[in-house]
PDBML (XML) file of the C-alpha atoms, coordinates in Angstrom:
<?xml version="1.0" encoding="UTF-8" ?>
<PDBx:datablock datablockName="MODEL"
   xmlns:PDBx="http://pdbml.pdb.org/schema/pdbx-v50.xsd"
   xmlns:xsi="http://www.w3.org/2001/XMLSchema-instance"
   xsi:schemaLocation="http://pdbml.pdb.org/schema/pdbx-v50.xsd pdbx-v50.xsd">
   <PDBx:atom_siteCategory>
      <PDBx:atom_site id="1">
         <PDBx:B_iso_or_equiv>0.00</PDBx:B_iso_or_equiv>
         <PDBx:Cartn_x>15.968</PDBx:Cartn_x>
         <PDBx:Cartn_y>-27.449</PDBx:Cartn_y>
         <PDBx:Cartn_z>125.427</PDBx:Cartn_z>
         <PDBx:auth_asym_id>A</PDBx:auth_asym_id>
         <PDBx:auth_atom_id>CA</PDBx:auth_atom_id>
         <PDBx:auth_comp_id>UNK</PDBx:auth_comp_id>
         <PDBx:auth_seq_id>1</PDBx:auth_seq_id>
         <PDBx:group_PDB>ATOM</PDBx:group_PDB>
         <PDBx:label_alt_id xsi:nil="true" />
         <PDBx:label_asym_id>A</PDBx:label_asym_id>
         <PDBx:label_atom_id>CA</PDBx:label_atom_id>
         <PDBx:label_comp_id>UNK</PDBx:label_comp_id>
         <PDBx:label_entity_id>1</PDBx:label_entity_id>
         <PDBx:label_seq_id>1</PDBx:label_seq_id>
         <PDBx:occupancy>1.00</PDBx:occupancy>
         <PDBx:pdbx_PDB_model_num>1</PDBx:pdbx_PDB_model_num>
         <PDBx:type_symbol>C</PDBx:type_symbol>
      </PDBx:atom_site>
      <PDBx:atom_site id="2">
         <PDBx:B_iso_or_equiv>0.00</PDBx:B_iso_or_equiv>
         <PDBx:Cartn_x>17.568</PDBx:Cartn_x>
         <PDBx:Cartn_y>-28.388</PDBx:Cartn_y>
         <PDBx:Cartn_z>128.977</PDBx:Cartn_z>
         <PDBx:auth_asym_id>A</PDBx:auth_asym_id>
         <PDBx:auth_atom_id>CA</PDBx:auth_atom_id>
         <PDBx:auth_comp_id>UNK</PDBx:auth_comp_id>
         <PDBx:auth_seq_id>2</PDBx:auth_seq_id>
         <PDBx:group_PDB>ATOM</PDBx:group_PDB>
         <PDBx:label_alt_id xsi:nil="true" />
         <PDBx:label_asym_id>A</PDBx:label_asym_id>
         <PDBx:label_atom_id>CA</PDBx:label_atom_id>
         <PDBx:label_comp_id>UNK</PDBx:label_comp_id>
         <PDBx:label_entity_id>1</PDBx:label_entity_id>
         <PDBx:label_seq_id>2</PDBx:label_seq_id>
         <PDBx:occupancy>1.00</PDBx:occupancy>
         <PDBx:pdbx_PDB_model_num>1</PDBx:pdbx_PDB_model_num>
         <PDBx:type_symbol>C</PDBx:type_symbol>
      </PDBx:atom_site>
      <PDBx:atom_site id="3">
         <PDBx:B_iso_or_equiv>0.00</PDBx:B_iso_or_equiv>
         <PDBx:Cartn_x>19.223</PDBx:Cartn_x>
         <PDBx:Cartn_y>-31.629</PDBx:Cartn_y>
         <PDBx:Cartn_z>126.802</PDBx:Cartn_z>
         <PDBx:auth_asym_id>A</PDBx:auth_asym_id>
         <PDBx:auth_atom_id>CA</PDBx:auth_atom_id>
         <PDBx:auth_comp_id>UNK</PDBx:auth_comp_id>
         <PDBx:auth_seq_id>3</PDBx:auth_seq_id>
         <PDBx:group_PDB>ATOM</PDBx:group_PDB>
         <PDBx:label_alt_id xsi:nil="true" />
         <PDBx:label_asym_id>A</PDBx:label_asym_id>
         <PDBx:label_atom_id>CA</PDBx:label_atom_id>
         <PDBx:label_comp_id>UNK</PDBx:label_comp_id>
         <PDBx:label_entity_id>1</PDBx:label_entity_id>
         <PDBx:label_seq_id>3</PDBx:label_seq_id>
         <PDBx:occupancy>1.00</PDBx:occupancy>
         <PDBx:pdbx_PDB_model_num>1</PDBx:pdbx_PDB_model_num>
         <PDBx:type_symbol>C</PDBx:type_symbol>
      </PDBx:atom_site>
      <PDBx:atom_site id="4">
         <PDBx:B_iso_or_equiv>0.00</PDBx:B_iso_or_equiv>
         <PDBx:Cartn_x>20.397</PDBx:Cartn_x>
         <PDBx:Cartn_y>-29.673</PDBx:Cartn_y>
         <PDBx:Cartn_z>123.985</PDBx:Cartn_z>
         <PDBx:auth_asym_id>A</PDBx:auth_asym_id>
         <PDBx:auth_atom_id>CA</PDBx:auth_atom_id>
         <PDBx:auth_comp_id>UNK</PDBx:auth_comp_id>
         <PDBx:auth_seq_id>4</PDBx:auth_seq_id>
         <PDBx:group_PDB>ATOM</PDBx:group_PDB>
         <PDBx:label_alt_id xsi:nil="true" />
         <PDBx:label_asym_id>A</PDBx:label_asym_id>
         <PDBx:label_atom_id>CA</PDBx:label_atom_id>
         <PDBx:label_comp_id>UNK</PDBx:label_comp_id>
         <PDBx:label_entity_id>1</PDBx:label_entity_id>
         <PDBx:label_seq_id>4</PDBx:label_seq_id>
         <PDBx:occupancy>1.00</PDBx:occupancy>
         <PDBx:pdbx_PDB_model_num>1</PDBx:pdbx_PDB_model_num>
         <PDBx:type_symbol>C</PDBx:type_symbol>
      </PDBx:atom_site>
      <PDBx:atom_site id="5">
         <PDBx:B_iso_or_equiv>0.00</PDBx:B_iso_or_equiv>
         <PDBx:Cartn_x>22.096</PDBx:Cartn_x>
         <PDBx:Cartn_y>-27.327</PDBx:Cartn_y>
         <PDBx:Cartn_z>126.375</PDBx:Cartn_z>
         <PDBx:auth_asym_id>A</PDBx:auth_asym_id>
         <PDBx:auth_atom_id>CA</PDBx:auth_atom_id>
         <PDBx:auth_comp_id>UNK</PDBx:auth_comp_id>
         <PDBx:auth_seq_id>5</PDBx:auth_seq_id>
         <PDBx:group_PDB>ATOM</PDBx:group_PDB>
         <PDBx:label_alt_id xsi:nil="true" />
         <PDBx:label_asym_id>A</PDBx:label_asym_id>
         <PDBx:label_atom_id>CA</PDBx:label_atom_id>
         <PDBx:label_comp_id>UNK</PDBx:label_comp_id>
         <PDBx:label_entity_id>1</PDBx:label_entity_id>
         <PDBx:label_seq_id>5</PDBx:label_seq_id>
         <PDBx:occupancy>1.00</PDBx:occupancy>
         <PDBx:pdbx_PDB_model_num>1</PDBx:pdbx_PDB_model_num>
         <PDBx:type_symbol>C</PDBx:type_symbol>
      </PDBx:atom_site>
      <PDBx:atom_site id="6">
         <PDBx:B_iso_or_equiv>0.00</PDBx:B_iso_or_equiv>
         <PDBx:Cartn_x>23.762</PDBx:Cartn_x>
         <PDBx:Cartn_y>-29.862</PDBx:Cartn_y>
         <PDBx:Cartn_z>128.209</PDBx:Cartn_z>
         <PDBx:auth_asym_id>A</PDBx:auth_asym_id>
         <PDBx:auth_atom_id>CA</PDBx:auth_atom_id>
         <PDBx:auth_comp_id>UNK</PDBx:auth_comp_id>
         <PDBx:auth_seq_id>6</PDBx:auth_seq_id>
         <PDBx:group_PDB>ATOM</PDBx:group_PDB>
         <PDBx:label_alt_id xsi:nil="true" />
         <PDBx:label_asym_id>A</PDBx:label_asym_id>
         <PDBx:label_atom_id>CA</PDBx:label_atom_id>
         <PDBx:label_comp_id>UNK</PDBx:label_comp_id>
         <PDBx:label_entity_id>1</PDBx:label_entity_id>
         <PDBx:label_seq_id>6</PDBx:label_seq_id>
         <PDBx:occupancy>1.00</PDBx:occupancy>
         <PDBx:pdbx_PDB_model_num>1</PDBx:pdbx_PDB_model_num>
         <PDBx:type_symbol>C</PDBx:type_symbol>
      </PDBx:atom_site>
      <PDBx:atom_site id="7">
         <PDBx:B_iso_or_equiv>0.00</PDBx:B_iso_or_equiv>
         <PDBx:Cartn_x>24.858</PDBx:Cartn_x>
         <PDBx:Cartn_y>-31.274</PDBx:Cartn_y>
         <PDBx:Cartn_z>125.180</PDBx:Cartn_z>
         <PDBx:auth_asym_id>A</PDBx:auth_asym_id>
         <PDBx:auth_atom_id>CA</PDBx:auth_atom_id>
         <PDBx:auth_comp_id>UNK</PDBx:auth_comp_id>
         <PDBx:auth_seq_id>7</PDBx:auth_seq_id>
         <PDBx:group_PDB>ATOM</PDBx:group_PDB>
         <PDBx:label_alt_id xsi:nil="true" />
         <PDBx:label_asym_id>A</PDBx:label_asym_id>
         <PDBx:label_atom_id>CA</PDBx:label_atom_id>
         <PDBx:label_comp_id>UNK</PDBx:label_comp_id>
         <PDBx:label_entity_id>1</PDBx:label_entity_id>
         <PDBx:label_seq_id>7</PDBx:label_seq_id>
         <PDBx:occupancy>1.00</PDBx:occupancy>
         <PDBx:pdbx_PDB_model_num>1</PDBx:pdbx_PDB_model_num>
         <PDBx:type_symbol>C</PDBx:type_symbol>
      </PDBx:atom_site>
      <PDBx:atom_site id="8">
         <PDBx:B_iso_or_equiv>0.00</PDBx:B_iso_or_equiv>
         <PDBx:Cartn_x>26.475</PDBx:Cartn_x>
         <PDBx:Cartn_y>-27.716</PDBx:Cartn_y>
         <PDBx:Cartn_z>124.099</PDBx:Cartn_z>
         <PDBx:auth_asym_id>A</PDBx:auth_asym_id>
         <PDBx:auth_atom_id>CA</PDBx:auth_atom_id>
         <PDBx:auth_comp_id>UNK</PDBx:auth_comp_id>
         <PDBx:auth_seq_id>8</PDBx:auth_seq_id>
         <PDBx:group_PDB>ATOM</PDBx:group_PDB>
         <PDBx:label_alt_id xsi:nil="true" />
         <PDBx:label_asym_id>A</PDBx:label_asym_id>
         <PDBx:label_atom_id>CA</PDBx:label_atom_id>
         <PDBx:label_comp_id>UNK</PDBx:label_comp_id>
         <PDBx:label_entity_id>1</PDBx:label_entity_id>
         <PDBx:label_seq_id>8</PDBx:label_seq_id>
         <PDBx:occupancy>1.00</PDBx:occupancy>
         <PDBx:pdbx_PDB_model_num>1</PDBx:pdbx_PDB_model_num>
         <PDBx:type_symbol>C</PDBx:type_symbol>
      </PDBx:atom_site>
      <PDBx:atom_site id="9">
         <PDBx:B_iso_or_equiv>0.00</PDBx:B_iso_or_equiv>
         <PDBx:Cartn_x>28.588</PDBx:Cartn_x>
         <PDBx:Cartn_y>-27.189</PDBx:Cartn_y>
         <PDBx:Cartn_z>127.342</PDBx:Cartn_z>
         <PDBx:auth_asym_id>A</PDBx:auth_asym_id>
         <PDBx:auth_atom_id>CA</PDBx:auth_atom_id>
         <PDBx:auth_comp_id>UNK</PDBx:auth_comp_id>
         <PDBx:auth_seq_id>9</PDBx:auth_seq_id>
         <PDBx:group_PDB>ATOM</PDBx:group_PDB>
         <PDBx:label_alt_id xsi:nil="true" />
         <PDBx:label_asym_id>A</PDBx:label_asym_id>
         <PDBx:label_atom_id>CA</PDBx:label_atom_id>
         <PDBx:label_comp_id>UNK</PDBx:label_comp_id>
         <PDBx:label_entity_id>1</PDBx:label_entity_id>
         <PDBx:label_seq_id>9</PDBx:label_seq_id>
         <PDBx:occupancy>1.00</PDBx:occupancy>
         <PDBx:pdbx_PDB_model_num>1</PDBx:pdbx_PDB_model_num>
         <PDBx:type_symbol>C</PDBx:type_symbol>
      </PDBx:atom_site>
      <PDBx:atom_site id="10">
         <PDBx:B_iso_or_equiv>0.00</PDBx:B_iso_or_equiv>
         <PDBx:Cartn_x>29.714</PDBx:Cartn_x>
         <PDBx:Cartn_y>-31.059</PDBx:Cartn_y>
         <PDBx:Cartn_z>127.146</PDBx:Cartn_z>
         <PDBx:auth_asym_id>A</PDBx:auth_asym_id>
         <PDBx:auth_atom_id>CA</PDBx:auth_atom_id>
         <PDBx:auth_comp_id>UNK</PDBx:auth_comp_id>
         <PDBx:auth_seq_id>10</PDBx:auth_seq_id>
         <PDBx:group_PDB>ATOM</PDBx:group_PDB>
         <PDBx:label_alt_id xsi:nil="true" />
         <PDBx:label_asym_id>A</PDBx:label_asym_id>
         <PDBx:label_atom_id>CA</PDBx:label_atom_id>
         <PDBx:label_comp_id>UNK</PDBx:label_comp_id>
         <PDBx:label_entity_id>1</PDBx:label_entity_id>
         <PDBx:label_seq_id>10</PDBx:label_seq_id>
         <PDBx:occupancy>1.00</PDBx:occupancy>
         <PDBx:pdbx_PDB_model_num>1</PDBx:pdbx_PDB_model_num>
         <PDBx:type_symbol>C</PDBx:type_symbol>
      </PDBx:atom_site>
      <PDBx:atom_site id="11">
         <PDBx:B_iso_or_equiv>0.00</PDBx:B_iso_or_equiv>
         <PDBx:Cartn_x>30.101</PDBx:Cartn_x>
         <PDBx:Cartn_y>-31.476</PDBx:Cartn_y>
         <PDBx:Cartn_z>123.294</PDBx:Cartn_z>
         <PDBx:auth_asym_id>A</PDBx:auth_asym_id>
         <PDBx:auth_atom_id>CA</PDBx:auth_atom_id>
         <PDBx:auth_comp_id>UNK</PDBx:auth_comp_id>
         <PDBx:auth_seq_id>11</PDBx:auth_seq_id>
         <PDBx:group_PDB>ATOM</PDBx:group_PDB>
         <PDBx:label_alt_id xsi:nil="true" />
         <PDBx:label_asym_id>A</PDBx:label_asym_id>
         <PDBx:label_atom_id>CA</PDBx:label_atom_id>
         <PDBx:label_comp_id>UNK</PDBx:label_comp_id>
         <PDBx:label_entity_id>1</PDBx:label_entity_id>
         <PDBx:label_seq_id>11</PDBx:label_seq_id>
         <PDBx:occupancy>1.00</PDBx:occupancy>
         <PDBx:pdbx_PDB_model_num>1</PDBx:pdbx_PDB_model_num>
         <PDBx:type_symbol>C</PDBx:type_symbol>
      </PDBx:atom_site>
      <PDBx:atom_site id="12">
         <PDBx:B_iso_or_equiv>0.00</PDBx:B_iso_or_equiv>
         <PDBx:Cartn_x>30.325</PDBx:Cartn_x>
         <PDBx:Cartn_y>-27.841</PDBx:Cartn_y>
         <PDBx:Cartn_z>121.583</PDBx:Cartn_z>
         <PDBx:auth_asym_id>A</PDBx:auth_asym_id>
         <PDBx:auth_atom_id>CA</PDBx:auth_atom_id>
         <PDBx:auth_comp_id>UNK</PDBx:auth_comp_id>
         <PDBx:auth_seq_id>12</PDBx:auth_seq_id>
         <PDBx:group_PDB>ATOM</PDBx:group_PDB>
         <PDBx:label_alt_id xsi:nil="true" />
         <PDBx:label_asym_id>A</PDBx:label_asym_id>
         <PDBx:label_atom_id>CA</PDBx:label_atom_id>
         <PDBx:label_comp_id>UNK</PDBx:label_comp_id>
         <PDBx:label_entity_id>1</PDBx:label_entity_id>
         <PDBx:label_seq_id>12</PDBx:label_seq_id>
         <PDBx:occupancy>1.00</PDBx:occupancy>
         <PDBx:pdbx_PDB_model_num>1</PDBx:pdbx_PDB_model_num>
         <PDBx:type_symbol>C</PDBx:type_symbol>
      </PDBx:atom_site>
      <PDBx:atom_site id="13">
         <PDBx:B_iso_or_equiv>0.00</PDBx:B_iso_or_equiv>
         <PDBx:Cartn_x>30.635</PDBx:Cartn_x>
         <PDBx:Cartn_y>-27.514</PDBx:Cartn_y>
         <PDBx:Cartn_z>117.620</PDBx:Cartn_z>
         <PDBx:auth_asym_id>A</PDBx:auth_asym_id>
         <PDBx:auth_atom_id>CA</PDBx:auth_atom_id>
         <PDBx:auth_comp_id>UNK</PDBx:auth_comp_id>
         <PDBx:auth_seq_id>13</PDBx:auth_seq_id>
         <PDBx:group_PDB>ATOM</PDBx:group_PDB>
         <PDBx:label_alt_id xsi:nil="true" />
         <PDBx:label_asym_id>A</PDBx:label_asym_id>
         <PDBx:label_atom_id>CA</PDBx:label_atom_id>
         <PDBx:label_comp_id>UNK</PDBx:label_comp_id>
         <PDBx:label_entity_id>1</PDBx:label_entity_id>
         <PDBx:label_seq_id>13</PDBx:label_seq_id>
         <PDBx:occupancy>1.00</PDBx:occupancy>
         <PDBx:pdbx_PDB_model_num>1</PDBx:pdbx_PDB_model_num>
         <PDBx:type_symbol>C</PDBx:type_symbol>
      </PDBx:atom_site>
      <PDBx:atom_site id="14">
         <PDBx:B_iso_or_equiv>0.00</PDBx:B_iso_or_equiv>
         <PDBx:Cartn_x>34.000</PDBx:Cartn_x>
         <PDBx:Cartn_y>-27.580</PDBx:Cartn_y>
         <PDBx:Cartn_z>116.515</PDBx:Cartn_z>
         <PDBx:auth_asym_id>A</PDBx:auth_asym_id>
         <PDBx:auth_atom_id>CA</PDBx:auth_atom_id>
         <PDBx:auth_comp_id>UNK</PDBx:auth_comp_id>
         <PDBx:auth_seq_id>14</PDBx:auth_seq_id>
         <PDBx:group_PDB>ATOM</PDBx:group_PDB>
         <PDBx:label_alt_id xsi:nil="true" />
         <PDBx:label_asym_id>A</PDBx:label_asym_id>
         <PDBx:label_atom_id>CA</PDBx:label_atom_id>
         <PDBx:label_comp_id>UNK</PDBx:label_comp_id>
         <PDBx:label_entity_id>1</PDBx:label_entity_id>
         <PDBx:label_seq_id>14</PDBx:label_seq_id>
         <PDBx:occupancy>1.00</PDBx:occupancy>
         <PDBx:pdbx_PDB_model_num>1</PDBx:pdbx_PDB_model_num>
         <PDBx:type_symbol>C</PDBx:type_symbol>
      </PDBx:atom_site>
      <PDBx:atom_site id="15">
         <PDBx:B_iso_or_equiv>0.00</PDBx:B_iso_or_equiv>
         <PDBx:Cartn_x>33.284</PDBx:Cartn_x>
         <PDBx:Cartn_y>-25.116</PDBx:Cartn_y>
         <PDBx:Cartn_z>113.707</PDBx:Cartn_z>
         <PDBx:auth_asym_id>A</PDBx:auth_asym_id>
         <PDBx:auth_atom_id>CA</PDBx:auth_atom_id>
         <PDBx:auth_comp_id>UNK</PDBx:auth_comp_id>
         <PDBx:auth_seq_id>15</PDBx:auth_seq_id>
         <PDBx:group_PDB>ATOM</PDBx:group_PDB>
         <PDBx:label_alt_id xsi:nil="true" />
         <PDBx:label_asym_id>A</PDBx:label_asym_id>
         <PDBx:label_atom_id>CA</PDBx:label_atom_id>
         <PDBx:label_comp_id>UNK</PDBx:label_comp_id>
         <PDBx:label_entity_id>1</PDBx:label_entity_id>
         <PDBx:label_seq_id>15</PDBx:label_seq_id>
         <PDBx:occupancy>1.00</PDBx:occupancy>
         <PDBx:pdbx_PDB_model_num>1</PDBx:pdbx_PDB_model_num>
         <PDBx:type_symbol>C</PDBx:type_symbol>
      </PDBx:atom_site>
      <PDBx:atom_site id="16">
         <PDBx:B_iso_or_equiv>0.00</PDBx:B_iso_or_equiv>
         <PDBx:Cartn_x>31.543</PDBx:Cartn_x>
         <PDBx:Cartn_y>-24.285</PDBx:Cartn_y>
         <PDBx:Cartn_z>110.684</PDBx:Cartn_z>
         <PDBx:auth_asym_id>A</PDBx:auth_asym_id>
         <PDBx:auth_atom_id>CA</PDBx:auth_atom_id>
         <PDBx:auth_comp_id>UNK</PDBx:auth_comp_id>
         <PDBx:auth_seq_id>16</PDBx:auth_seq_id>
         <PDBx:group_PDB>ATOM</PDBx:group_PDB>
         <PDBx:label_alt_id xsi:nil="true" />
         <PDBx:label_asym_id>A</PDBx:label_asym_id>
         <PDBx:label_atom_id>CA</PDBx:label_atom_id>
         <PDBx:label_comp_id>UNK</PDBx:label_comp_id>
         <PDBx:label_entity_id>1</PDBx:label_entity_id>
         <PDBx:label_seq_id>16</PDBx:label_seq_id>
         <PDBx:occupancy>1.00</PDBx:occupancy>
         <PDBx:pdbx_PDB_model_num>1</PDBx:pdbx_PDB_model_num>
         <PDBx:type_symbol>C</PDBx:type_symbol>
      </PDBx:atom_site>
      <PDBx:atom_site id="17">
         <PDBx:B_iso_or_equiv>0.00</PDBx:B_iso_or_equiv>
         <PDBx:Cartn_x>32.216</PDBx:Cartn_x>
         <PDBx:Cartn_y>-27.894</PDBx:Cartn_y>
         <PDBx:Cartn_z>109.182</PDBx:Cartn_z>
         <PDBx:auth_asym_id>A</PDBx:auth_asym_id>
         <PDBx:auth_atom_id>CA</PDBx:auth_atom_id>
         <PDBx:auth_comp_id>UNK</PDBx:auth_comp_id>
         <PDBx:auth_seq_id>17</PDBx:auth_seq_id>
         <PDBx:group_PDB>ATOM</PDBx:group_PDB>
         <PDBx:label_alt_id xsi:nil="true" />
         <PDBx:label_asym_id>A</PDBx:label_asym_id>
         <PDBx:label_atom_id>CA</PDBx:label_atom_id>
         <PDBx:label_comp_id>UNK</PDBx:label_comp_id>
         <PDBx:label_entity_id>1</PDBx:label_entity_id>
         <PDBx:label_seq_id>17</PDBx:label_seq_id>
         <PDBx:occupancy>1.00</PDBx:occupancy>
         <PDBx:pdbx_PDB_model_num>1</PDBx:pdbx_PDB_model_num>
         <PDBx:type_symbol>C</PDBx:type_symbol>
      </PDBx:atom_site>
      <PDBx:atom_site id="18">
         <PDBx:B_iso_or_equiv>0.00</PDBx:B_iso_or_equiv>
         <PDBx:Cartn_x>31.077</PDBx:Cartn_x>
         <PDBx:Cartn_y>-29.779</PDBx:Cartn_y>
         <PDBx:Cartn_z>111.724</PDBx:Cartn_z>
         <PDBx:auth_asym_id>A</PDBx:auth_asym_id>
         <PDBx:auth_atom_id>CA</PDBx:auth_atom_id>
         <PDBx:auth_comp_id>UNK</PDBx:auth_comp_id>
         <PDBx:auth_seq_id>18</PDBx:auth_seq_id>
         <PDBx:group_PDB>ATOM</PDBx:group_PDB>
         <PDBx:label_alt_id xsi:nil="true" />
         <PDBx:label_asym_id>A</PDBx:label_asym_id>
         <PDBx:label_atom_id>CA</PDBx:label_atom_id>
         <PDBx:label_comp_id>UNK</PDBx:label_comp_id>
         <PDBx:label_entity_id>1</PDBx:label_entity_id>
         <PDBx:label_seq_id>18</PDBx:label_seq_id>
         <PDBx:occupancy>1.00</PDBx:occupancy>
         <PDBx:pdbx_PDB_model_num>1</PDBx:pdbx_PDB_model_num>
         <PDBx:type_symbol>C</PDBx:type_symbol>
      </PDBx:atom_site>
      <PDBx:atom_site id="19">
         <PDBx:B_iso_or_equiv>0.00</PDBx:B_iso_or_equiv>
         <PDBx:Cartn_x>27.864</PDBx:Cartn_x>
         <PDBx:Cartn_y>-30.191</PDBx:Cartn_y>
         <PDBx:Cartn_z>110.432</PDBx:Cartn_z>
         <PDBx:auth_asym_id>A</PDBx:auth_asym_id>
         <PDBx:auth_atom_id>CA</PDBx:auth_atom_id>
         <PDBx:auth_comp_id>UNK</PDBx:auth_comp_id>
         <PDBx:auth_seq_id>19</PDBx:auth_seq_id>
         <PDBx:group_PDB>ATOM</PDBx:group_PDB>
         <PDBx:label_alt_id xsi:nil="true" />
         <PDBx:label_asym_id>A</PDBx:label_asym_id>
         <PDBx:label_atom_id>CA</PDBx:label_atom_id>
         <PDBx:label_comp_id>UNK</PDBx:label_comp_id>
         <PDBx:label_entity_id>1</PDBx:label_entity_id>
         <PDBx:label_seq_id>19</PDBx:label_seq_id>
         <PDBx:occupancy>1.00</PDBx:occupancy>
         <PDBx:pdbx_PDB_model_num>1</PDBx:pdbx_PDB_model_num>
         <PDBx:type_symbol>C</PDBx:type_symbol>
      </PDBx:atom_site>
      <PDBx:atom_site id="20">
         <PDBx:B_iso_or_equiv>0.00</PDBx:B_iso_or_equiv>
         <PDBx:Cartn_x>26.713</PDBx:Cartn_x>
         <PDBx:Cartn_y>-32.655</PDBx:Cartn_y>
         <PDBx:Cartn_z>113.723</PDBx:Cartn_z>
         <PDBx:auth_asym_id>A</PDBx:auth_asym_id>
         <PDBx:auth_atom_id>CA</PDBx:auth_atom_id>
         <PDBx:auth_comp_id>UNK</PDBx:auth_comp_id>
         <PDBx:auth_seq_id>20</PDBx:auth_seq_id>
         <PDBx:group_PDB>ATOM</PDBx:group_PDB>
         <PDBx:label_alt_id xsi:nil="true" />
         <PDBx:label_asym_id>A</PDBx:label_asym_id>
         <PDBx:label_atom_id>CA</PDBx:label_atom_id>
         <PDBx:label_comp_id>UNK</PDBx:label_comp_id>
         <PDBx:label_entity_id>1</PDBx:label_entity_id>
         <PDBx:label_seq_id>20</PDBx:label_seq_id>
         <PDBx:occupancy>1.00</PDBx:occupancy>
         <PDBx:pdbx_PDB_model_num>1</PDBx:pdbx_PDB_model_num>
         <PDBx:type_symbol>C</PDBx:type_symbol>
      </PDBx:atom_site>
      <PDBx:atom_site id="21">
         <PDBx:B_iso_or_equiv>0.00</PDBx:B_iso_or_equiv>
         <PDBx:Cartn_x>27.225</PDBx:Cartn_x>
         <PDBx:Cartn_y>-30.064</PDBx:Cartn_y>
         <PDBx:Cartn_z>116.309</PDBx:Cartn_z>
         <PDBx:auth_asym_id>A</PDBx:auth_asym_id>
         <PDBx:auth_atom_id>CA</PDBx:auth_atom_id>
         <PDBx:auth_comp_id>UNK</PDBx:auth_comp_id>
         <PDBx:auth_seq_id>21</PDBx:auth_seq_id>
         <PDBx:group_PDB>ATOM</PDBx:group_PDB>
         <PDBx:label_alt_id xsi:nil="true" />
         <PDBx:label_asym_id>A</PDBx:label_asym_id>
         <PDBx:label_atom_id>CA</PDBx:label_atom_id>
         <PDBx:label_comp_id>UNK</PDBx:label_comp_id>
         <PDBx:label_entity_id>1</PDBx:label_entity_id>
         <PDBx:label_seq_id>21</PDBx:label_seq_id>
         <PDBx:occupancy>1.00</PDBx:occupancy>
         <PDBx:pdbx_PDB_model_num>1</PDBx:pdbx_PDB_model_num>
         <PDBx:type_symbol>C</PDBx:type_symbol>
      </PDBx:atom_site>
      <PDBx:atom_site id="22">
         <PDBx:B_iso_or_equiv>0.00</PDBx:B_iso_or_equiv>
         <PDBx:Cartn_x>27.848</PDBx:Cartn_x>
         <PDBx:Cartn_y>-26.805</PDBx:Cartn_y>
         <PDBx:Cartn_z>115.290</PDBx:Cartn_z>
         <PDBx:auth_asym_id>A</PDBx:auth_asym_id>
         <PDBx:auth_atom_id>CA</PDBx:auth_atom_id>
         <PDBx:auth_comp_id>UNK</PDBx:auth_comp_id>
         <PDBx:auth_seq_id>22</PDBx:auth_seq_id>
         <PDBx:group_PDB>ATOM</PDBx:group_PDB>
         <PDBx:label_alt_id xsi:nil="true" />
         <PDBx:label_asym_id>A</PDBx:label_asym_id>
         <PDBx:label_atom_id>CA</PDBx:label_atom_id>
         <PDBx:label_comp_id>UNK</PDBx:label_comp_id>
         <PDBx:label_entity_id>1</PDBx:label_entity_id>
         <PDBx:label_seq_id>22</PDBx:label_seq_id>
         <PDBx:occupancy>1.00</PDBx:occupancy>
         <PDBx:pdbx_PDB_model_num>1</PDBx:pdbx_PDB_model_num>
         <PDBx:type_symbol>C</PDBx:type_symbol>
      </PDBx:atom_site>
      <PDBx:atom_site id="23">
         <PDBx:B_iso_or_equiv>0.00</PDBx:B_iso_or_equiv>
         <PDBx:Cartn_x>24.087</PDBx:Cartn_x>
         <PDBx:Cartn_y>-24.587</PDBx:Cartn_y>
         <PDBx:Cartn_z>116.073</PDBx:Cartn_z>
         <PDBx:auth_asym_id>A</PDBx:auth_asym_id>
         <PDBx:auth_atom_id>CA</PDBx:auth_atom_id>
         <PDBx:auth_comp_id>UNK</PDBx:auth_comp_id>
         <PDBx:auth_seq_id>23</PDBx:auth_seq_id>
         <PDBx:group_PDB>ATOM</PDBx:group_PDB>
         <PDBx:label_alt_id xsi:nil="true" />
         <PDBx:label_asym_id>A</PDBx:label_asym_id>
         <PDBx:label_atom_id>CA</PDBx:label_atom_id>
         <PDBx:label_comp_id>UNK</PDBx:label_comp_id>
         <PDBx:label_entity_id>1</PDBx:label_entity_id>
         <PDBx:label_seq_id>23</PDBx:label_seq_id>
         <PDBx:occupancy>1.00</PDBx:occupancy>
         <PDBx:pdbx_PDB_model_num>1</PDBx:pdbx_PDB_model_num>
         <PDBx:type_symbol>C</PDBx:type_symbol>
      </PDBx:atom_site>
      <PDBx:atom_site id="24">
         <PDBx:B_iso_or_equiv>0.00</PDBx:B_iso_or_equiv>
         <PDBx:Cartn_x>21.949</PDBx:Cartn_x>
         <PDBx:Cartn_y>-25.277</PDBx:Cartn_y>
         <PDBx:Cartn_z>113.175</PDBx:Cartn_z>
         <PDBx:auth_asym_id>A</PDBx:auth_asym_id>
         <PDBx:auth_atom_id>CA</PDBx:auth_atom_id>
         <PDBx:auth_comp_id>UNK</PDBx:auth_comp_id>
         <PDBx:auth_seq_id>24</PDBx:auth_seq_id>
         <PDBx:group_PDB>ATOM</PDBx:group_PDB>
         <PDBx:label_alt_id xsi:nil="true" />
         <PDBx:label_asym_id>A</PDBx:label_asym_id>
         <PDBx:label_atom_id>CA</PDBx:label_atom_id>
         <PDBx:label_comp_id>UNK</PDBx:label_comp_id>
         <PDBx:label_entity_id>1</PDBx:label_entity_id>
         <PDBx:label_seq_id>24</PDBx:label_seq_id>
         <PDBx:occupancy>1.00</PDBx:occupancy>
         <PDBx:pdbx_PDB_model_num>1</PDBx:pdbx_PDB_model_num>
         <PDBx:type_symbol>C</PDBx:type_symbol>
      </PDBx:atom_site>
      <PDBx:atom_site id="25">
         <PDBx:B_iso_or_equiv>0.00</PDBx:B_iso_or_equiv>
         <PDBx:Cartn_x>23.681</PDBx:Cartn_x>
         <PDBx:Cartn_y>-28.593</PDBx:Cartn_y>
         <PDBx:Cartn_z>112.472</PDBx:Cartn_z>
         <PDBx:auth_asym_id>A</PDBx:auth_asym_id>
         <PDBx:auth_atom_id>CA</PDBx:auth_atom_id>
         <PDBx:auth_comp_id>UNK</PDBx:auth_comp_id>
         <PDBx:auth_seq_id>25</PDBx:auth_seq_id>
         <PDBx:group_PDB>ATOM</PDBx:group_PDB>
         <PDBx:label_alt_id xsi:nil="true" />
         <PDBx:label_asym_id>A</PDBx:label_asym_id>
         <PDBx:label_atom_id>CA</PDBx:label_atom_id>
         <PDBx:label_comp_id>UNK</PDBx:label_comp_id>
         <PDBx:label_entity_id>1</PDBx:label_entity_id>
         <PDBx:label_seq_id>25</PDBx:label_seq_id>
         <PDBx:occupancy>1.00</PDBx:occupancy>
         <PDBx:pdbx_PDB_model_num>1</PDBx:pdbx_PDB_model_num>
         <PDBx:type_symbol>C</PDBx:type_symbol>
      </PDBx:atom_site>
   </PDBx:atom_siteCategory>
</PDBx:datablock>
């Protein structure tokens, strides 16, 4: 959980087609 947030604040989803990043992606 602690990497996946770190990896939101440095590397948030760009919107609904960005399937990598994007929560539930």
């Amino acid at each position: 959980l602690e990497m996946r947030d770190l990896m939101e604040q440095e590397r948030p989803g760009q919107g609904v087609w960005d399937l990598k990043l994007t929560p539930g992606g």
